[in-house]
PDB file of N, CA and C in Angstrom:
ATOM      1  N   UNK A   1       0.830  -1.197   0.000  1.00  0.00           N
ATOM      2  CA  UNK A   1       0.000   0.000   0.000  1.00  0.00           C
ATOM      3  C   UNK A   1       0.874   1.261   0.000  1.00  0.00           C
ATOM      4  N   UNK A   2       1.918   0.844   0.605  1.00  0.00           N
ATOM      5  CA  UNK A   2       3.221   2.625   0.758  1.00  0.00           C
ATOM      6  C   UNK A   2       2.972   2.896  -0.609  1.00  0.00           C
ATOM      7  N   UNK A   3       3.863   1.521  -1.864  1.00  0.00           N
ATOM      8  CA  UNK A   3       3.842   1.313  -2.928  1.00  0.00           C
ATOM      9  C   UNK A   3       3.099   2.467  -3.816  1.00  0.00           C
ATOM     10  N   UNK A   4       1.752   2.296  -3.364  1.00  0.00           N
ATOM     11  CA  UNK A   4       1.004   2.302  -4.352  1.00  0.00           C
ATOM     12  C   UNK A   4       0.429   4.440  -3.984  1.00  0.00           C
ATOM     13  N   UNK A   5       0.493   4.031  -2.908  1.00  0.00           N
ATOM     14  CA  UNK A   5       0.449   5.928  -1.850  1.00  0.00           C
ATOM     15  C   UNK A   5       1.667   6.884  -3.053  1.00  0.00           C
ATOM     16  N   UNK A   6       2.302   5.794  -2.741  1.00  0.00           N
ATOM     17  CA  UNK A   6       3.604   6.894  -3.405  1.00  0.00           C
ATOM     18  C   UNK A   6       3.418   6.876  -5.103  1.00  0.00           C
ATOM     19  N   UNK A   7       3.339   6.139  -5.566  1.00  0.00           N
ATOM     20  CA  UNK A   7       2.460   6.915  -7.445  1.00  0.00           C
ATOM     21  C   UNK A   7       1.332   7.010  -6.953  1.00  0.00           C
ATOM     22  N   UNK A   8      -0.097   7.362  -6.159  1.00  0.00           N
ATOM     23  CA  UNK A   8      -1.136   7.935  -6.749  1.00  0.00           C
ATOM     24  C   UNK A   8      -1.705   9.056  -5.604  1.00  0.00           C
ATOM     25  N   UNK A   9      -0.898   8.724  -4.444  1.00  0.00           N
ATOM     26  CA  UNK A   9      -1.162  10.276  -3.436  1.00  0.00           C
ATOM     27  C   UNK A   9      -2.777   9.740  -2.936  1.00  0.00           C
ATOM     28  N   UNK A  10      -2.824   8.590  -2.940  1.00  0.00           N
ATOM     29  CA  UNK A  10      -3.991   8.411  -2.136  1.00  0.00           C
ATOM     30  C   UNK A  10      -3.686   6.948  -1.108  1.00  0.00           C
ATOM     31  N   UNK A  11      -4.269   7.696   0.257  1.00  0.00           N
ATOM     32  CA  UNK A  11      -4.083   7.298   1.351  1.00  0.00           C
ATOM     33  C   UNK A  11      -4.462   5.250   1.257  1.00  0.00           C
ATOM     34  N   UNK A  12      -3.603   4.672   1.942  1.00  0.00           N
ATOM     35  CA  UNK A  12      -3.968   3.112   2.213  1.00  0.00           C
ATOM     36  C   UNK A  12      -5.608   3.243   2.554  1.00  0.00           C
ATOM     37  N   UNK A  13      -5.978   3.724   3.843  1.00  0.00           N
ATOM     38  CA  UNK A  13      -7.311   3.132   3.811  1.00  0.00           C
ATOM     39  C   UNK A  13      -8.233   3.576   2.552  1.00  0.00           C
ATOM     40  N   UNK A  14      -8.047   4.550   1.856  1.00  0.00           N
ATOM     41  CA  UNK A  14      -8.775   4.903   0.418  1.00  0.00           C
ATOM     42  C   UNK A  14      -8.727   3.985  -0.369  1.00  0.00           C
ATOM     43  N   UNK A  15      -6.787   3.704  -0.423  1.00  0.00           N
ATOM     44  CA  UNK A  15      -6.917   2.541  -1.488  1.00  0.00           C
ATOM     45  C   UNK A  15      -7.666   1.078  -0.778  1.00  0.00           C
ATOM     46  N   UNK A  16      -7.385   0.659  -0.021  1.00  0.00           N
ATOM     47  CA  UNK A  16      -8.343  -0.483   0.378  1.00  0.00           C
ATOM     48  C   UNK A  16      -9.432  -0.393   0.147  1.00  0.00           C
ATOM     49  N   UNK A  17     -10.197   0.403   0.774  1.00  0.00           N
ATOM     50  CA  UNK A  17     -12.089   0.205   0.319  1.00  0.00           C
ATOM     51  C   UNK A  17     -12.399   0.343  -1.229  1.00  0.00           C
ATOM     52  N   UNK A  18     -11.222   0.871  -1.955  1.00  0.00           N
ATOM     53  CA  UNK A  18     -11.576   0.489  -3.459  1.00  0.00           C
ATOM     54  C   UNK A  18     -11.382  -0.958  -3.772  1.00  0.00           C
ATOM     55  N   UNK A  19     -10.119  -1.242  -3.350  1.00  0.00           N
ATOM     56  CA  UNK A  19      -9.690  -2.924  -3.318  1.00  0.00           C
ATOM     57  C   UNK A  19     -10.965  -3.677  -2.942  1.00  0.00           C
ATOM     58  N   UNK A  20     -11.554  -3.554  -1.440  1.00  0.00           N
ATOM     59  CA  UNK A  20     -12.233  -4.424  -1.368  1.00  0.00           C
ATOM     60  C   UNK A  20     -13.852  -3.967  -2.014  1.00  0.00           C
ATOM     61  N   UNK A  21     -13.992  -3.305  -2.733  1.00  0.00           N
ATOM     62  CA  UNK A  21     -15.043  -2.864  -3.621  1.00  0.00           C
ATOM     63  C   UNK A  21     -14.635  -3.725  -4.592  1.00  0.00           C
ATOM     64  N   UNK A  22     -13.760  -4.027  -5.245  1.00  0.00           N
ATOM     65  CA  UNK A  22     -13.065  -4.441  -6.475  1.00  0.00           C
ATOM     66  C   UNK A  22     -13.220  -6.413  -5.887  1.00  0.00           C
ATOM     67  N   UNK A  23     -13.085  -6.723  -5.110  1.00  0.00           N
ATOM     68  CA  UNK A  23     -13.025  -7.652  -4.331  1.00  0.00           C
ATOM     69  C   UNK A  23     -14.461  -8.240  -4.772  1.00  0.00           C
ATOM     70  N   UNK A  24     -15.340  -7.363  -3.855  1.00  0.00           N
ATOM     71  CA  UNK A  24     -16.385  -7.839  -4.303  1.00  0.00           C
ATOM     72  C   UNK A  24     -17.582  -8.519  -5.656  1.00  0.00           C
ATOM     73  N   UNK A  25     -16.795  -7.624  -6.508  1.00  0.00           N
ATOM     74  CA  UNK A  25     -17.202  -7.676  -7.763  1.00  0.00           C
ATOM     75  C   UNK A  25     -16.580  -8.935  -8.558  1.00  0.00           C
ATOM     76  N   UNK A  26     -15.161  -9.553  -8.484  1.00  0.00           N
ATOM     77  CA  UNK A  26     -15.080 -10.964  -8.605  1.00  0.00           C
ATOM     78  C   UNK A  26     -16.051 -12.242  -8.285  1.00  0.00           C
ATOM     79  N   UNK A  27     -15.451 -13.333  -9.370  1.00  0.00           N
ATOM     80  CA  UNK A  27     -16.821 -14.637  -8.573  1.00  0.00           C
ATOM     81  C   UNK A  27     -15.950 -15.131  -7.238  1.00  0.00           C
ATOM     82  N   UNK A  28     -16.928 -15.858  -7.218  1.00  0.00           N
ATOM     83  CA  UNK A  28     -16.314 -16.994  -5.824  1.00  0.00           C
ATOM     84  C   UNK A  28     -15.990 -15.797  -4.875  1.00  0.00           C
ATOM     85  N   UNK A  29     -15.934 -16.689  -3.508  1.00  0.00           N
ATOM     86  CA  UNK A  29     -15.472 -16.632  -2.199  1.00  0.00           C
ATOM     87  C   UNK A  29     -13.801 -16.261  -2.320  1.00  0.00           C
ATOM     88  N   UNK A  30     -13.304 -15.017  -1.741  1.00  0.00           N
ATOM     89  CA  UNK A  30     -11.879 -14.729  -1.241  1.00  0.00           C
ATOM     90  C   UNK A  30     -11.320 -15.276  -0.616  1.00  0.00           C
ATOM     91  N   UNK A  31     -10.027 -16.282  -1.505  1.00  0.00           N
ATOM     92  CA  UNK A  31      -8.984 -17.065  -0.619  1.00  0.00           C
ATOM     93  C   UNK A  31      -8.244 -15.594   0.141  1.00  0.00           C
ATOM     94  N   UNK A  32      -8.013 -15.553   1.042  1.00  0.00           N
ATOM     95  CA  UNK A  32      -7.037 -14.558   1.699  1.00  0.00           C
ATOM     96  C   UNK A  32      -5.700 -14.908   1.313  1.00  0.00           C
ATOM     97  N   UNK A  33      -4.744 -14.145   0.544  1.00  0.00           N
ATOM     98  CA  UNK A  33      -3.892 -14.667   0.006  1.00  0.00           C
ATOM     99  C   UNK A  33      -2.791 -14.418   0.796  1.00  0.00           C
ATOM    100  N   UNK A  34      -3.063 -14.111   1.917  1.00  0.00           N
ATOM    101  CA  UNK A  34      -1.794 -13.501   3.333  1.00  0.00           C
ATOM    102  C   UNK A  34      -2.442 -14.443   4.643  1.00  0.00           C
ATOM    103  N   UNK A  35      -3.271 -15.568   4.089  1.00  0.00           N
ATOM    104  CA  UNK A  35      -3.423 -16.643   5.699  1.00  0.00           C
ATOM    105  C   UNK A  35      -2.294 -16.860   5.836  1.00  0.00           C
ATOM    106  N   UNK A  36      -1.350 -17.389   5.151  1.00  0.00           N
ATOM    107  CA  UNK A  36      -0.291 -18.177   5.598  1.00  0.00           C
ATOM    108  C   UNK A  36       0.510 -17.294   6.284  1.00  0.00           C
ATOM    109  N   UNK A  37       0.469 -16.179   5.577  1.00  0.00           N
ATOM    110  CA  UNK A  37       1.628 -15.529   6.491  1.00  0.00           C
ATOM    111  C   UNK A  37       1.886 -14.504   7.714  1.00  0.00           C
ATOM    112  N   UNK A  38       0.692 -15.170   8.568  1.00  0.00           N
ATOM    113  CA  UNK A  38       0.189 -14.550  10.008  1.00  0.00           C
ATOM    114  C   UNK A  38      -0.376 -13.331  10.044  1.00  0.00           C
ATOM    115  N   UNK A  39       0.108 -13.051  11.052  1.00  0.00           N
ATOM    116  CA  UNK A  39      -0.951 -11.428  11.570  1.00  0.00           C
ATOM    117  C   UNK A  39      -0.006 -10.605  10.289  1.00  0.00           C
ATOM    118  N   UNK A  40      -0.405  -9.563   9.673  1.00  0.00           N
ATOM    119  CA  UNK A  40       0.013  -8.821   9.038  1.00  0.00           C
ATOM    120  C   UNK A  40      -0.119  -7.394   9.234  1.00  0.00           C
ATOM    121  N   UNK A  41      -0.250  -6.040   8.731  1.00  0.00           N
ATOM    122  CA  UNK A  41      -0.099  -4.929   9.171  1.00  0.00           C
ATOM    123  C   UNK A  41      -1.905  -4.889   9.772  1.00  0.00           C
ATOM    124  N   UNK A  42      -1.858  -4.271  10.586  1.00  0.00           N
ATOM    125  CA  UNK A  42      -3.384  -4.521  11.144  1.00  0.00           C
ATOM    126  C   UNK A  42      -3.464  -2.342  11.384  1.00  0.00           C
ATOM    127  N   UNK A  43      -5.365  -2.546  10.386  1.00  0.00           N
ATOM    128  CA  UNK A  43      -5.564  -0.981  10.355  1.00  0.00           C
ATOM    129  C   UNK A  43      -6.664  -1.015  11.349  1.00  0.00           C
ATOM    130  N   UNK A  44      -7.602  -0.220  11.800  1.00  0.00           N
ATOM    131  CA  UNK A  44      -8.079   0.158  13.042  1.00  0.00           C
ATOM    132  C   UNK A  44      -9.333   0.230  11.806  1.00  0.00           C
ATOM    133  N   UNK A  45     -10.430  -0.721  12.281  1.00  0.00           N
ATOM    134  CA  UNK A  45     -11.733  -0.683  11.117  1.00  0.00           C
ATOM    135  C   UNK A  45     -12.097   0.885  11.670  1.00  0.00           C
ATOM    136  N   UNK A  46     -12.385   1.670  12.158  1.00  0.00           N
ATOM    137  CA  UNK A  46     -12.840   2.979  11.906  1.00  0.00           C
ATOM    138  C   UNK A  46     -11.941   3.632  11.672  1.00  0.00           C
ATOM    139  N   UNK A  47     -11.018   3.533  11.126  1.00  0.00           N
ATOM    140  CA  UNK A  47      -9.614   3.898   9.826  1.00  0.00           C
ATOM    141  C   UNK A  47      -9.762   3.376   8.988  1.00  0.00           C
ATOM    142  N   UNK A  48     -10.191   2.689   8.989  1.00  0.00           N
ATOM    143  CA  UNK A  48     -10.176   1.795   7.746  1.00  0.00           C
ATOM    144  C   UNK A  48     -11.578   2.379   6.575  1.00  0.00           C
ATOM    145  N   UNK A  49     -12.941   2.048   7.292  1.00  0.00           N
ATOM    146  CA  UNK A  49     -13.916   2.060   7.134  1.00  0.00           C
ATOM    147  C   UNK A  49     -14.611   3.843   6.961  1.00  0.00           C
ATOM    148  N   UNK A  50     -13.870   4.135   8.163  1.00  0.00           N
ATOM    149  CA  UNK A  50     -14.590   5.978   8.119  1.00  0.00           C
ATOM    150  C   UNK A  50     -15.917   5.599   9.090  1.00  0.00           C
ATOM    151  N   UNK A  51     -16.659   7.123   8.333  1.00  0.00           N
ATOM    152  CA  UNK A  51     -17.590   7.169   8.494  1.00  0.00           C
ATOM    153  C   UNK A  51     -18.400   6.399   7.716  1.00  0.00           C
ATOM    154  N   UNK A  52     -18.200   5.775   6.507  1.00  0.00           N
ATOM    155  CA  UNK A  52     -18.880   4.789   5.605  1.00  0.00           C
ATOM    156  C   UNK A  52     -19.053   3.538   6.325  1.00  0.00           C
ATOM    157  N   UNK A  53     -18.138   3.062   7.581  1.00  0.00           N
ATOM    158  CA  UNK A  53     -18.307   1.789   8.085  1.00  0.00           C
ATOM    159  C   UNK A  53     -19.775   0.463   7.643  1.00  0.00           C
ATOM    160  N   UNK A  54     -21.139   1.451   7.788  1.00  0.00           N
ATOM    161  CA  UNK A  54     -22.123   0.972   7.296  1.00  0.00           C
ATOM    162  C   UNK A  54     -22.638   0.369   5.806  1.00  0.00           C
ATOM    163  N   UNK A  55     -22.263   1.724   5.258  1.00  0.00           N
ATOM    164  CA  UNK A  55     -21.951   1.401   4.023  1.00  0.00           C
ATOM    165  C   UNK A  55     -21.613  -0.352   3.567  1.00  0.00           C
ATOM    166  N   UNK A  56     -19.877  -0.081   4.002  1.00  0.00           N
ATOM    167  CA  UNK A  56     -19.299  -1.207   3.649  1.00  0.00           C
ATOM    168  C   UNK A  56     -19.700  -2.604   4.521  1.00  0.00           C
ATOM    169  N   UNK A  57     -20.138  -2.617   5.244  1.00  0.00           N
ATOM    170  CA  UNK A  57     -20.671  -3.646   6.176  1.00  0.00           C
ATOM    171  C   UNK A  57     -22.166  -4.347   5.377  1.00  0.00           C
ATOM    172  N   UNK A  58     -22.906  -3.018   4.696  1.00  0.00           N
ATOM    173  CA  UNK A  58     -24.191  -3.410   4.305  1.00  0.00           C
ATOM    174  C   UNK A  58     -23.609  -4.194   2.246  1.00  0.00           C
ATOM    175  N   UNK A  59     -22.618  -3.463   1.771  1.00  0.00           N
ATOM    176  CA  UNK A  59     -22.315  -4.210   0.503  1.00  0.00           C
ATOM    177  C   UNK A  59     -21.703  -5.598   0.692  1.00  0.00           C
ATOM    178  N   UNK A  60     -20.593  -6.109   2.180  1.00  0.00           N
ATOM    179  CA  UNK A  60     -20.724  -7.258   2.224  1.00  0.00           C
ATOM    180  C   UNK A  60     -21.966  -7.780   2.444  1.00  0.00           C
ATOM    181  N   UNK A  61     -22.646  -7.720   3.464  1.00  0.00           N
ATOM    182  CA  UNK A  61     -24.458  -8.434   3.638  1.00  0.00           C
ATOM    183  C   UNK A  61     -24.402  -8.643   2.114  1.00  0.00           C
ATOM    184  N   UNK A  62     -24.388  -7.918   1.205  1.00  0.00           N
ATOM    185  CA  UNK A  62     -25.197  -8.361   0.641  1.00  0.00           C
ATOM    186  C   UNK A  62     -24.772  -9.181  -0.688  1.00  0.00           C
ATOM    187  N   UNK A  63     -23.275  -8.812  -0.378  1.00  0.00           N
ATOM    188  CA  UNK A  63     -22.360 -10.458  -0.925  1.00  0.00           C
ATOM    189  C   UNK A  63     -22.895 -11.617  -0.482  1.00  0.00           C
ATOM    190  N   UNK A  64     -22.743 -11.823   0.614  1.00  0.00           N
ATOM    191  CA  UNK A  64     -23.246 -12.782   1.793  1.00  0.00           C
ATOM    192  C   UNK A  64     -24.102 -13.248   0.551  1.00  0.00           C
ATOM    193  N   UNK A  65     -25.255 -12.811   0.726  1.00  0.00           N
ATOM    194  CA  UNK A  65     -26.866 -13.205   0.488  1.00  0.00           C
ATOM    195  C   UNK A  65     -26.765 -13.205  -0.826  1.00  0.00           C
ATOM    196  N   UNK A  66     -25.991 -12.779  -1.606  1.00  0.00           N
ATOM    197  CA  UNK A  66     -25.875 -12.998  -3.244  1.00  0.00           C
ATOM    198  C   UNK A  66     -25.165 -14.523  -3.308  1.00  0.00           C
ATOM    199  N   UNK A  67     -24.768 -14.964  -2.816  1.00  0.00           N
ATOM    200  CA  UNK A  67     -23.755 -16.296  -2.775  1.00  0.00           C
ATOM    201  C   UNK A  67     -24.412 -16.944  -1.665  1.00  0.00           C
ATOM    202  N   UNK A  68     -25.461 -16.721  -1.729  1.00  0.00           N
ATOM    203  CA  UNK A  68     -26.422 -18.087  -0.534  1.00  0.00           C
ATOM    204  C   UNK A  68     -25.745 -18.452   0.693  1.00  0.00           C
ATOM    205  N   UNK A  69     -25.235 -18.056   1.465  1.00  0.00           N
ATOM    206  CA  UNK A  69     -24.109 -18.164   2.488  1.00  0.00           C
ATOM    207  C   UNK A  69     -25.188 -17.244   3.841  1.00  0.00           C
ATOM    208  N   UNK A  70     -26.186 -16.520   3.484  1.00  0.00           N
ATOM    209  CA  UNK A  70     -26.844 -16.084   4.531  1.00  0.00           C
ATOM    210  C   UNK A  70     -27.289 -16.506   5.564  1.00  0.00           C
ATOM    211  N   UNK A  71     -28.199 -18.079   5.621  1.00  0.00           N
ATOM    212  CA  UNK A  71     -28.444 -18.715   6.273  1.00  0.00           C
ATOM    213  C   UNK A  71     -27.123 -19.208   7.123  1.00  0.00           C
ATOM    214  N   UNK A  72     -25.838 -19.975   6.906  1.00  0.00           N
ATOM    215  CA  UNK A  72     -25.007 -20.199   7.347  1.00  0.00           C
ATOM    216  C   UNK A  72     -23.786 -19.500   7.783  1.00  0.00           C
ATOM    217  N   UNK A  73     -23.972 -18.087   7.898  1.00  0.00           N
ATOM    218  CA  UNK A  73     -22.822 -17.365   7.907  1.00  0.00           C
ATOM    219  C   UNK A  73     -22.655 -16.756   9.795  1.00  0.00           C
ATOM    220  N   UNK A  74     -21.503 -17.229  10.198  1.00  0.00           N
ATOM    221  CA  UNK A  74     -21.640 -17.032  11.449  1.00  0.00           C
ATOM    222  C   UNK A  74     -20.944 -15.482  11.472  1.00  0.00           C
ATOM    223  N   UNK A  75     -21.464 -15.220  12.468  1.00  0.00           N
ATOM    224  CA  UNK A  75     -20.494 -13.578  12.785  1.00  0.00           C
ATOM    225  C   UNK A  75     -18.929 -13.638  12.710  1.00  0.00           C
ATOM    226  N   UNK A  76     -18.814 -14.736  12.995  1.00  0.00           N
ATOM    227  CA  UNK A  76     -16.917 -14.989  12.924  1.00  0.00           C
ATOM    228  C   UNK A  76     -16.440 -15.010  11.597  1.00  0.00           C
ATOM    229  N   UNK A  77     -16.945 -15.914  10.681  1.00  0.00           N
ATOM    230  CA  UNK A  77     -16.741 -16.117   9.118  1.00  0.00           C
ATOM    231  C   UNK A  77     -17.172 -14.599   8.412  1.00  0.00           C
ATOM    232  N   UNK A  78     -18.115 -13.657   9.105  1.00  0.00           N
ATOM    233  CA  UNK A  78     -18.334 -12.654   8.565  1.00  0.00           C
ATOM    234  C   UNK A  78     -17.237 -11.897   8.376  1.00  0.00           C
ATOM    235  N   UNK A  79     -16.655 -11.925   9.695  1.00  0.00           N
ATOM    236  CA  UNK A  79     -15.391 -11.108   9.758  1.00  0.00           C
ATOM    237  C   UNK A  79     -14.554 -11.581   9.443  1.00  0.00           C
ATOM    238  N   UNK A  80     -14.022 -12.557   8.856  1.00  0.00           N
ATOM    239  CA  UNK A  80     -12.926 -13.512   8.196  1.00  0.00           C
ATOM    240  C   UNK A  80     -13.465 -12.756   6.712  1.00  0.00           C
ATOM    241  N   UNK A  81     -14.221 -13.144   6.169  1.00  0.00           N
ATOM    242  CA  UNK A  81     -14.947 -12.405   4.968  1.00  0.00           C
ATOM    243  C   UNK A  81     -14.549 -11.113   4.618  1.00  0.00           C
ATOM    244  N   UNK A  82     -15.198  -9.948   5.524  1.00  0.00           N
ATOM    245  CA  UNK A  82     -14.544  -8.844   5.671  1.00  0.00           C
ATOM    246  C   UNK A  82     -12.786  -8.449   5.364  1.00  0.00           C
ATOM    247  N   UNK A  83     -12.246  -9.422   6.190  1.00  0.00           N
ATOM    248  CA  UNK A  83     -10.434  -9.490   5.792  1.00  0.00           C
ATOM    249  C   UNK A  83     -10.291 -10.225   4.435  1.00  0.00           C
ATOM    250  N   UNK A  84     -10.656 -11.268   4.170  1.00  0.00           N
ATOM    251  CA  UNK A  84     -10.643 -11.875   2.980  1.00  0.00           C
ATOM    252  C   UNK A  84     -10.597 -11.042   1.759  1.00  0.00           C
ATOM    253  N   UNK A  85     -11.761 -10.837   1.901  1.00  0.00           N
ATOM    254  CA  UNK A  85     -12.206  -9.396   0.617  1.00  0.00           C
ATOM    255  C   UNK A  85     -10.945  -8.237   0.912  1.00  0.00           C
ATOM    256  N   UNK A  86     -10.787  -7.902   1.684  1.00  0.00           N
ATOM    257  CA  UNK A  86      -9.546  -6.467   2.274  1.00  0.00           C
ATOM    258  C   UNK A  86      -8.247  -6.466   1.577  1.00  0.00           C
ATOM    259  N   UNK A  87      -8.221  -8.285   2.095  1.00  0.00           N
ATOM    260  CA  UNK A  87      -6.788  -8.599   1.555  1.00  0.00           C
ATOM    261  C   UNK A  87      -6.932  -9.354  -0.120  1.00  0.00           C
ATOM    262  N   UNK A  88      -7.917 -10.192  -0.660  1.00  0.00           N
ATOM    263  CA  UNK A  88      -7.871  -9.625  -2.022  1.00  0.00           C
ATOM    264  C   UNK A  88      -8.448  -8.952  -2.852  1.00  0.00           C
ATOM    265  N   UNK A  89      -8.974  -7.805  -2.235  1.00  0.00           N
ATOM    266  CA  UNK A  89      -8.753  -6.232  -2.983  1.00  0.00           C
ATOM    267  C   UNK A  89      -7.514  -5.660  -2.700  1.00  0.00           C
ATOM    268  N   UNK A  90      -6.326  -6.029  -1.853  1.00  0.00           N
ATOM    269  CA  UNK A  90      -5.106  -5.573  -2.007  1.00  0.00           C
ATOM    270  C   UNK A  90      -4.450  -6.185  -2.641  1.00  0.00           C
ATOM    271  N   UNK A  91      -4.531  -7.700  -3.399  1.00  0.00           N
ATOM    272  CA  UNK A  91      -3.654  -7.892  -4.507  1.00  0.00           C
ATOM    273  C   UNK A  91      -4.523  -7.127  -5.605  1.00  0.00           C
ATOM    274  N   UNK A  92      -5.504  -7.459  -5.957  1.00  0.00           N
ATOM    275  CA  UNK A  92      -6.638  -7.113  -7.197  1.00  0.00           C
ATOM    276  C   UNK A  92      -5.845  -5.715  -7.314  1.00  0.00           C
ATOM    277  N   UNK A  93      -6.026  -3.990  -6.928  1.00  0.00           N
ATOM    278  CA  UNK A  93      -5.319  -2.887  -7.053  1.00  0.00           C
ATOM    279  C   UNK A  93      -4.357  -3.004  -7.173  1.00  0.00           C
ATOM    280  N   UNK A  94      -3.534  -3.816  -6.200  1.00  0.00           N
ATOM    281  CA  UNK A  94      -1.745  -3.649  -6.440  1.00  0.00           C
ATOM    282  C   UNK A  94      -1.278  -4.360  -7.811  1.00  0.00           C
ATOM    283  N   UNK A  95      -2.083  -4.963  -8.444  1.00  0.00           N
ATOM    284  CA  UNK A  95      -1.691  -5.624  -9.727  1.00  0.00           C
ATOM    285  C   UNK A  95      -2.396  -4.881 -11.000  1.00  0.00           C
ATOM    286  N   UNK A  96      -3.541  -4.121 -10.646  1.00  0.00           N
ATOM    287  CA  UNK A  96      -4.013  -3.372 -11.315  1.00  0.00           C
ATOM    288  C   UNK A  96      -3.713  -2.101 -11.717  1.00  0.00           C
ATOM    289  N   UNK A  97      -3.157  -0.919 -10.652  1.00  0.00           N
ATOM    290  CA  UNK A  97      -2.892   0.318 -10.454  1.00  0.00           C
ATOM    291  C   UNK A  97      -1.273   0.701 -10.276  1.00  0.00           C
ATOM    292  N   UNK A  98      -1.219   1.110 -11.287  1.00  0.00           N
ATOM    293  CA  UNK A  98       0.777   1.524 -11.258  1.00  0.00           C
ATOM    294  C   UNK A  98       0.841   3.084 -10.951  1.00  0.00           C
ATOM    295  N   UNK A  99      -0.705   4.144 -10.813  1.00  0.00           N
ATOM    296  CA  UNK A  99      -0.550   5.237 -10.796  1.00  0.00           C
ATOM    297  C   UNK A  99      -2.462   5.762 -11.467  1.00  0.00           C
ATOM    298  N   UNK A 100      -2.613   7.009 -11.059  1.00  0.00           N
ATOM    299  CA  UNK A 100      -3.668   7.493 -11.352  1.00  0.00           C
ATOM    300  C   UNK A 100      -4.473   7.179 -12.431  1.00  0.00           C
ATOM    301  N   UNK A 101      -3.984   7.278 -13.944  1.00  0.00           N
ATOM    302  CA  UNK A 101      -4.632   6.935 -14.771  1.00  0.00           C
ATOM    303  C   UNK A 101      -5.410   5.711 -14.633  1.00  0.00           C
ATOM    304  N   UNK A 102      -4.432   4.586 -13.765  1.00  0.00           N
ATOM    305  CA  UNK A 102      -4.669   3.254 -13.862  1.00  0.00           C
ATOM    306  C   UNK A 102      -6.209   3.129 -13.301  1.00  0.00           C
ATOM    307  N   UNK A 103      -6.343   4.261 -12.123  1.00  0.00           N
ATOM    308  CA  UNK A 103      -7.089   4.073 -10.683  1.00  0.00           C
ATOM    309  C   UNK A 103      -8.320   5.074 -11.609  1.00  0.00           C
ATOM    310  N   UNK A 104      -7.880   5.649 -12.180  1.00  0.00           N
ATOM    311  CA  UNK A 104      -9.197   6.632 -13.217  1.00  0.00           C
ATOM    312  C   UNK A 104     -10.125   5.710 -14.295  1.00  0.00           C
ATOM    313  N   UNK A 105      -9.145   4.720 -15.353  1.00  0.00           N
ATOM    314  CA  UNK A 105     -10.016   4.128 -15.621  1.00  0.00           C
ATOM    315  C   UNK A 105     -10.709   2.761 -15.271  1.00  0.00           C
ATOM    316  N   UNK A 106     -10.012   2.391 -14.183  1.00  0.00           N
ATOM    317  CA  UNK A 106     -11.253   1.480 -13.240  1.00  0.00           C
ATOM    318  C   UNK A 106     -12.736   1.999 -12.977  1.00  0.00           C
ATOM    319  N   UNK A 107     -12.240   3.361 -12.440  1.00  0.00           N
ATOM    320  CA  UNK A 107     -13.459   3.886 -11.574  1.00  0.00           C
ATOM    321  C   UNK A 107     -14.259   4.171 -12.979  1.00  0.00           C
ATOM    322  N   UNK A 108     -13.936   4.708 -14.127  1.00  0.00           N
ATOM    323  CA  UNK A 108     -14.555   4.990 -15.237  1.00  0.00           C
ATOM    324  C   UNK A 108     -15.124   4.121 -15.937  1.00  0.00           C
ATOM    325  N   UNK A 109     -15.203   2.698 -15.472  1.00  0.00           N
ATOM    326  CA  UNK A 109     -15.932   1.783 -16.358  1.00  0.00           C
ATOM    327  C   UNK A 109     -16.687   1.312 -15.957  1.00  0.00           C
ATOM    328  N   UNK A 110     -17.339   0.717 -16.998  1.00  0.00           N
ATOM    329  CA  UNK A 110     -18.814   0.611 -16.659  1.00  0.00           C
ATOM    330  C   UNK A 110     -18.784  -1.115 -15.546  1.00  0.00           C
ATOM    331  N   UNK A 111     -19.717  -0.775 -14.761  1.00  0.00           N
ATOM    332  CA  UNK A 111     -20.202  -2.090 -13.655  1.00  0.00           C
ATOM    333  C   UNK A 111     -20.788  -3.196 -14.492  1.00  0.00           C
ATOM    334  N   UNK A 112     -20.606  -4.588 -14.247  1.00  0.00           N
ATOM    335  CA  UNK A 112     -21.796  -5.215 -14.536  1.00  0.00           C
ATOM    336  C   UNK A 112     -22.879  -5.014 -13.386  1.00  0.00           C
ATOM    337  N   UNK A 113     -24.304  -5.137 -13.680  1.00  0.00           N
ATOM    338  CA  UNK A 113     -24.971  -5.712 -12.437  1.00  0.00           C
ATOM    339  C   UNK A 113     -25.482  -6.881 -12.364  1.00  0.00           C
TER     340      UNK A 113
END
């Protein structure tokens, strides 16, 4: 995330909630691609999150419930989920974004729904 701060002048927790926006929008369930390699840099979810906290809490729900996982989803796996998605929306950007333009035409294209 320094990486990526330093070509586009926007802050880690900014770039994350795009990551895990970007996260979301992939198929399947997020292997966390940093289990193996323990605790890692740890951000403070109302740093992380903002004032949007809700926001982003209500677009996972509704991952959750798009992937039938509602009925079975314990509060613990939620929050495993939550990191999952965090951490691959931080490869997804860091492989995507070398600098602004990169991060302009993401945001500029069109969604599926």
């Amino acid at each position: 995330m320094r990486t990526l701060r330093g070509r586009t002048g926007i802050t880690p927790n900014i770039l994350a909630r795009f990551g895990f926006c970007l996260s979301l929008e992939e198929q399947g369930s997020p292997q966390d691609p940093f289990e193996s390699e323990g605790v890692g840099r740890e951000i403070n979810r109302n740093t992380l999150l903002g004032d949007n906290d809700s926001v982003y809490i209500a677009l996972l729900r509704t991952w959750v419930a798009k992937n039938d996982l509602i009925e079975t989803c314990t509060q613990k796996q939620f929050n495993e989920f939550l990191v999952a998605h965090m951490n691959r929306g931080f490869e997804l950007i860091s492989s995507r974004i070398r600098g602004l333009p990169d991060l302009a035409s993401l945001v500029g294209r069109e969604f599926k729904s």
